[in-house]
Structures are given as C-alpha cells and as structure tokens.
C-alpha atoms as a PDB file:
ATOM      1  CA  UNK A   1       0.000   0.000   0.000  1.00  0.00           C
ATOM      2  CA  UNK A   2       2.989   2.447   1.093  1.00  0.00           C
ATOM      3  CA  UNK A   3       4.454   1.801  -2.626  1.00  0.00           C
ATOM      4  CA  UNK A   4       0.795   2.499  -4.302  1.00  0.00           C
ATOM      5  CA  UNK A   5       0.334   6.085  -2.096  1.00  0.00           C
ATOM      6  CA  UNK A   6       4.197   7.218  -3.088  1.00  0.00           C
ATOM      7  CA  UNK A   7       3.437   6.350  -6.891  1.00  0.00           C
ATOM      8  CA  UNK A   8       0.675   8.512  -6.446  1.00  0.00           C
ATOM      9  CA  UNK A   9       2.411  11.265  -4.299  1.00  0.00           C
ATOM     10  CA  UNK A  10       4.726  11.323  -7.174  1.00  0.00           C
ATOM     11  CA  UNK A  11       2.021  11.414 -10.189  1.00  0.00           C
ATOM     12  CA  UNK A  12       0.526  14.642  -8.093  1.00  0.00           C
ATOM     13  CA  UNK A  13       3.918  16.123  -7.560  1.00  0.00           C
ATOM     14  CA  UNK A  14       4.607  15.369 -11.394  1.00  0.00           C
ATOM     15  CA  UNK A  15       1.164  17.352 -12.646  1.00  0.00           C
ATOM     16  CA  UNK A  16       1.774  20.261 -10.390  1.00  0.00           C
ATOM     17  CA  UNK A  17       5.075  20.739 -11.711  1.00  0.00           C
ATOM     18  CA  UNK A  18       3.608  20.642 -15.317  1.00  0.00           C
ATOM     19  CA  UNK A  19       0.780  23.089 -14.341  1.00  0.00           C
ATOM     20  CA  UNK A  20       3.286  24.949 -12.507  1.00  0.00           C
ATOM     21  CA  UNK A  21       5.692  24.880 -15.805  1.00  0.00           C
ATOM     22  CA  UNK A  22       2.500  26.254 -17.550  1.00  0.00           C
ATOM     23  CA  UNK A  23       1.559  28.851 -15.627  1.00  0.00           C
ATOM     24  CA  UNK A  24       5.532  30.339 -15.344  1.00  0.00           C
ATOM     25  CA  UNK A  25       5.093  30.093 -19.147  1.00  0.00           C
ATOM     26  CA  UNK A  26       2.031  32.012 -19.684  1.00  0.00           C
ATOM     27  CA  UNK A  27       3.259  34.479 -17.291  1.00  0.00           C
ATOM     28  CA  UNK A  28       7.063  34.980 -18.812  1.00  0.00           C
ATOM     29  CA  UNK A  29       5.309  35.336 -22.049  1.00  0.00           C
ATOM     30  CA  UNK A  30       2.568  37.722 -21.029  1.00  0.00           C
ATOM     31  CA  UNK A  31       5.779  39.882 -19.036  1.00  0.00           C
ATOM     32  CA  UNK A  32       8.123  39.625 -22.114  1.00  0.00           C
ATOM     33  CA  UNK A  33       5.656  40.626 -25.221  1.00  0.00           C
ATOM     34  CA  UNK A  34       4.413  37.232 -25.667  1.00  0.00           C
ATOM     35  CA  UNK A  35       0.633  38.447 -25.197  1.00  0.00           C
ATOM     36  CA  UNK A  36       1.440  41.219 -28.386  1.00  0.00           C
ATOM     37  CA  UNK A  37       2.294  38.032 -30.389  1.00  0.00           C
ATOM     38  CA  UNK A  38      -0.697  35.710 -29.316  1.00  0.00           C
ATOM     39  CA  UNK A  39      -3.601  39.094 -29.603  1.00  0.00           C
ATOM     40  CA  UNK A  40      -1.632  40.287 -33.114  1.00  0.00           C
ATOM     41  CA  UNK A  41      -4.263  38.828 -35.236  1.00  0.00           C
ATOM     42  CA  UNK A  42      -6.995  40.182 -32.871  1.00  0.00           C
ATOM     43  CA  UNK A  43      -5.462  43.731 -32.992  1.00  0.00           C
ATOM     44  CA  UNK A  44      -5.010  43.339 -36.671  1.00  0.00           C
ATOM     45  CA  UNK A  45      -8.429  42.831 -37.476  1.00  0.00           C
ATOM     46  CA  UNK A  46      -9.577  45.595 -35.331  1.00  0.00           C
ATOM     47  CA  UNK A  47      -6.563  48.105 -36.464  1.00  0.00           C
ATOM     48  CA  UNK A  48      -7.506  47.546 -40.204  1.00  0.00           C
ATOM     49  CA  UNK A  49     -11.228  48.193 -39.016  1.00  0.00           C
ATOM     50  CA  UNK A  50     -10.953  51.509 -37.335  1.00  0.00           C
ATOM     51  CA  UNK A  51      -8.566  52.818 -39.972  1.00  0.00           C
ATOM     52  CA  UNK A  52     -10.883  51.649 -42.602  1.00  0.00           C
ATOM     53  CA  UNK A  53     -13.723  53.406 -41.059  1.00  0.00           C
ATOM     54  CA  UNK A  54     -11.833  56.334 -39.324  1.00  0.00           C
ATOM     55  CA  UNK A  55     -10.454  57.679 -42.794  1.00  0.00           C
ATOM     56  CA  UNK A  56     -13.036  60.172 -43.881  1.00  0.00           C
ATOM     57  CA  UNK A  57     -11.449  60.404 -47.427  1.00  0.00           C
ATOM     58  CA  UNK A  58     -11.935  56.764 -48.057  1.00  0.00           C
ATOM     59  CA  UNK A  59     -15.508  56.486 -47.076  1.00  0.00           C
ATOM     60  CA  UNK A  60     -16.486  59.815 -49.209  1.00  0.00           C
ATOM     61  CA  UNK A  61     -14.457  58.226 -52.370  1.00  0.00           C
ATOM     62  CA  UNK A  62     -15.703  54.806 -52.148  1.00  0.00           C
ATOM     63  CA  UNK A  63     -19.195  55.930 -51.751  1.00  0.00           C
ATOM     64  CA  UNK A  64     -18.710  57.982 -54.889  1.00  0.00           C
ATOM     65  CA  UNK A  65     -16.944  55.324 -56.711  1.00  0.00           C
ATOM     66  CA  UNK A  66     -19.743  52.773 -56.876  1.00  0.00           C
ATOM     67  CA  UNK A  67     -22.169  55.573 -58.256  1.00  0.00           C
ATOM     68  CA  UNK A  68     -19.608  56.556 -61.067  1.00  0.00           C
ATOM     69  CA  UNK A  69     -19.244  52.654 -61.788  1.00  0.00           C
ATOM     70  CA  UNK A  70     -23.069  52.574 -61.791  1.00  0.00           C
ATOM     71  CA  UNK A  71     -23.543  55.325 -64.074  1.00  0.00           C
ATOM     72  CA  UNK A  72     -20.480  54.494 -66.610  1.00  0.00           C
ATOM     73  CA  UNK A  73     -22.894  50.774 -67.078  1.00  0.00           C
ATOM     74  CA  UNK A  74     -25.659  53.730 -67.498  1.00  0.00           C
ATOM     75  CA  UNK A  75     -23.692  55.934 -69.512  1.00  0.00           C
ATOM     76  CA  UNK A  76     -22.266  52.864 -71.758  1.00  0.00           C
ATOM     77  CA  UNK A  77     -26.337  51.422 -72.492  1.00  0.00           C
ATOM     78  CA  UNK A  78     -27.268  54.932 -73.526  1.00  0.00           C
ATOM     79  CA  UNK A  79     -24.794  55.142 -75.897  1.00  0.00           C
ATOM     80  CA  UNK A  80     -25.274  51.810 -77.377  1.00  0.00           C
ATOM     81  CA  UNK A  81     -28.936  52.980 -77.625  1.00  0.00           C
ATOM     82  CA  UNK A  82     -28.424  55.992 -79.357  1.00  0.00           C
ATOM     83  CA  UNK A  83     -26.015  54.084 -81.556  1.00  0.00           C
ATOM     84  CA  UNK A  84     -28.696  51.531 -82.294  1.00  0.00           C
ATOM     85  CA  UNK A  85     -31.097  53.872 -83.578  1.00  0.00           C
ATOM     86  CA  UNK A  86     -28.436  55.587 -86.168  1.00  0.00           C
ATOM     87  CA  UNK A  87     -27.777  52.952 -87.251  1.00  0.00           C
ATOM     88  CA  UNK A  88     -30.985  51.983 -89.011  1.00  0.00           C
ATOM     89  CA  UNK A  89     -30.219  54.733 -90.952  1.00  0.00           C
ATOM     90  CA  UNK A  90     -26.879  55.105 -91.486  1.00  0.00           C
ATOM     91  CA  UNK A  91     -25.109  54.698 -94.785  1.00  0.00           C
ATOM     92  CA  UNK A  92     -22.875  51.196 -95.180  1.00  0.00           C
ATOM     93  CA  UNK A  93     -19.903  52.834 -94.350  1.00  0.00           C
ATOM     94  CA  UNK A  94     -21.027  54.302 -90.867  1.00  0.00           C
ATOM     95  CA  UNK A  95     -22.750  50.821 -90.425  1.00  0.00           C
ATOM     96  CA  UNK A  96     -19.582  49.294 -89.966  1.00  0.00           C
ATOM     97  CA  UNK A  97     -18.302  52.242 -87.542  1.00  0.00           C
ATOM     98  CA  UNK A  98     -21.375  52.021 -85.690  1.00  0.00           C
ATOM     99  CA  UNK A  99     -20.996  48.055 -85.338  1.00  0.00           C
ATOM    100  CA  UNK A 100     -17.652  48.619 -84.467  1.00  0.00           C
ATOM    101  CA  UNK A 101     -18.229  51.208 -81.424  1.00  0.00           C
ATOM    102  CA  UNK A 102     -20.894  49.271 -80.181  1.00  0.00           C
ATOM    103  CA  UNK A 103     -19.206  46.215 -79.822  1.00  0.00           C
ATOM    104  CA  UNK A 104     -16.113  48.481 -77.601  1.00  0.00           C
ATOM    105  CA  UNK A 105     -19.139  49.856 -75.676  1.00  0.00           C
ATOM    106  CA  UNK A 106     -20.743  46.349 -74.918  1.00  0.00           C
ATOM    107  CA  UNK A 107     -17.329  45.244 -73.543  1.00  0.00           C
ATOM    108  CA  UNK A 108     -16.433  48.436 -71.608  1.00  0.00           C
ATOM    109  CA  UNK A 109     -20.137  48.122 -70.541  1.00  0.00           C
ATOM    110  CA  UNK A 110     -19.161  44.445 -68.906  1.00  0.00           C
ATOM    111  CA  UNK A 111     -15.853  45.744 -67.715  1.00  0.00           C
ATOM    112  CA  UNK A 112     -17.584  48.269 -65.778  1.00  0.00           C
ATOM    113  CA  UNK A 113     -20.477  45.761 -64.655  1.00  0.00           C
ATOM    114  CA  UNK A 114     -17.222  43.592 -63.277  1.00  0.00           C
ATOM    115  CA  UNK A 115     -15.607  46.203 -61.493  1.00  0.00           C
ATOM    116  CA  UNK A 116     -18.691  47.317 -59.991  1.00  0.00           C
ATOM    117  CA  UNK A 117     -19.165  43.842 -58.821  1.00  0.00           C
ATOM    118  CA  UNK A 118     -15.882  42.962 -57.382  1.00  0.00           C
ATOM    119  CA  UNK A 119     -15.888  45.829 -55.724  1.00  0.00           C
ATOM    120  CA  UNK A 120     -19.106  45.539 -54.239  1.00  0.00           C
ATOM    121  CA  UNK A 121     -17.658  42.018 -53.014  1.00  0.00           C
ATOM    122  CA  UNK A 122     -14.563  43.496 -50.947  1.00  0.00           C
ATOM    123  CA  UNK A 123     -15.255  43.743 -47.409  1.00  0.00           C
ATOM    124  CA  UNK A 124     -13.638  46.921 -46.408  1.00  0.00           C
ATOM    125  CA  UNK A 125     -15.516  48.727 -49.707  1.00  0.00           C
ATOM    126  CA  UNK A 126     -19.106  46.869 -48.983  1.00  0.00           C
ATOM    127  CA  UNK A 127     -20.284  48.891 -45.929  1.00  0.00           C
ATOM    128  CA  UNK A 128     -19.505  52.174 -48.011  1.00  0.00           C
ATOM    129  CA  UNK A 129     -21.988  51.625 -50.804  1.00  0.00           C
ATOM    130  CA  UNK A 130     -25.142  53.661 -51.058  1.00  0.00           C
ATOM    131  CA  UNK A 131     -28.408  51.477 -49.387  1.00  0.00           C
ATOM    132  CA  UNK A 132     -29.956  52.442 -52.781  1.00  0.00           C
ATOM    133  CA  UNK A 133     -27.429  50.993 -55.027  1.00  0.00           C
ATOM    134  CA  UNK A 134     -27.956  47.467 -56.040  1.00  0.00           C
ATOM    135  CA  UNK A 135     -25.750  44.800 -54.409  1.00  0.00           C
ATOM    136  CA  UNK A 136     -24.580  43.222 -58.059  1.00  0.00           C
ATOM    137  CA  UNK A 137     -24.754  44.441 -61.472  1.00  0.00           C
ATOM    138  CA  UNK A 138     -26.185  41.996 -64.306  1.00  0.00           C
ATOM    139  CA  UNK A 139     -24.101  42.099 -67.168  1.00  0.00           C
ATOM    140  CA  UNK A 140     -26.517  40.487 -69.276  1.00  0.00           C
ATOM    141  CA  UNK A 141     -29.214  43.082 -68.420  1.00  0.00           C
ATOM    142  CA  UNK A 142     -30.896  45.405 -71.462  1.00  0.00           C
ATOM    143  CA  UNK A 143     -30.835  48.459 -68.436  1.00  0.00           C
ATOM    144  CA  UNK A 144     -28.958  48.765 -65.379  1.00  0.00           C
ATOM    145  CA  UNK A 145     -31.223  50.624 -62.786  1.00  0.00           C
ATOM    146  CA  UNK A 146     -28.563  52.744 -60.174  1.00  0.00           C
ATOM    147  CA  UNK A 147     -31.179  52.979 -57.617  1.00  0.00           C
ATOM    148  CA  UNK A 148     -33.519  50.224 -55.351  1.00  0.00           C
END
C-alpha cells in the first residue's frame, strides 16, 4: 500500500510541476511581449477596421466610386442605344463604324459591370456603398437601374 500512495504522491507532484511549468510560461510570455504576439491577429483585425472606417477620405471616395461605376454601365447602355437607332439609318460605311463602337461599348459596358461587382464584393468597400445601389450588377441586363 505504502508503494501504491508514493506512486501517487509522485504522479501529483509530477502534474503540479507541469501546471506549474504552464503557468511560469504564460506568465514569462505575457511579461516579455508574448501576449502582443498571441492578440496580433486580434489587434489586426480591429486596427484595419478603425482605420478603414476612421479615414473620412476613403468612405467619401468609395461611396462615390460605386455611383460613377453605376452610371459608366448607365452611360455605356445609352450610348449603345443611341447608336442603335443611327444605325438603321446610317449609310454602309457608318454601319460598320457604328458596329464597331458598339461592340467596344458592350465590352467596356461588362468591364464596368465587373468592377462594380468585385468591388461591391470586398469587405472593407461593402459597408460604403449607397443602401440604394444594387448589391450586383447583371451584365446580361438590357438596363442597369442605379437605384432600389
């Protein structure tokens, strides 16, 4: 019995001094920077928030930006209307400018539509743009519509 309680003295002894070992750890690194390292991804993530949403500049420019990437979609569909309609009475040789320009509108038209998107996507952008903007552009869409 004497051997079974020192085998057991010595298992408690042997778990304090790991918990002990622990705890001198945790302390040592909290005393010597260690706690900057373990919270950096914490403070990260909350630095890159407030500066995101502390720059005034950013917030006014962003919100802008996704109604001038709205509007160039609007701006690009007008034009390819406008085009449309010469067109059915436009000589052979202005056919084939007009065909021309409205195929570099119809891509700068999805360009736009694309950058609108992605940027609609990015998290530090997404809170900045307008409640009455839509969420995504449709690139196969006859009309974009800017507002809700």
């Amino acid at each position: 019995m004497g051997e079974i309680r020192e085998g057991a003295r010595l298992a408690a002894w042997g778990v304090a001094g790991v918990v002990g070992l622990a705890v001198l750890y945790l302390i040592g690194a909290f005393a010597f920077g260690g706690a900057a390292w373990i919270t950096a991804p914490f403070r990260g993530e909350v630095s890159q928030r407030e500066n995101t949403v502390g720059s005034g500049e950013f917030r006014q420019t962003t919100y802008e930006e996704f109604f001038d990437l709205c509007e160039a979609v609007q701006n690009a569909e007008g034009t390819i209307q406008a085009l449309q309609e010469e067109r059915k009475t436009a000589s052979e040789t202005r056919t084939a400018q007009i065909d021309q320009s409205i195929t570099a509108l119809k891509a700068t038209r999805i360009e736009s539509v694309n950058d609108y998107n992605s940027k609609a996507a990015q998290e530090h952008r997404a809170p900045f743009r307008d409640k009455d903007l839509p969420y995504r552009l449709d690139a196969g869409a006859k009309r974009t519509t800017c507002t809700n």
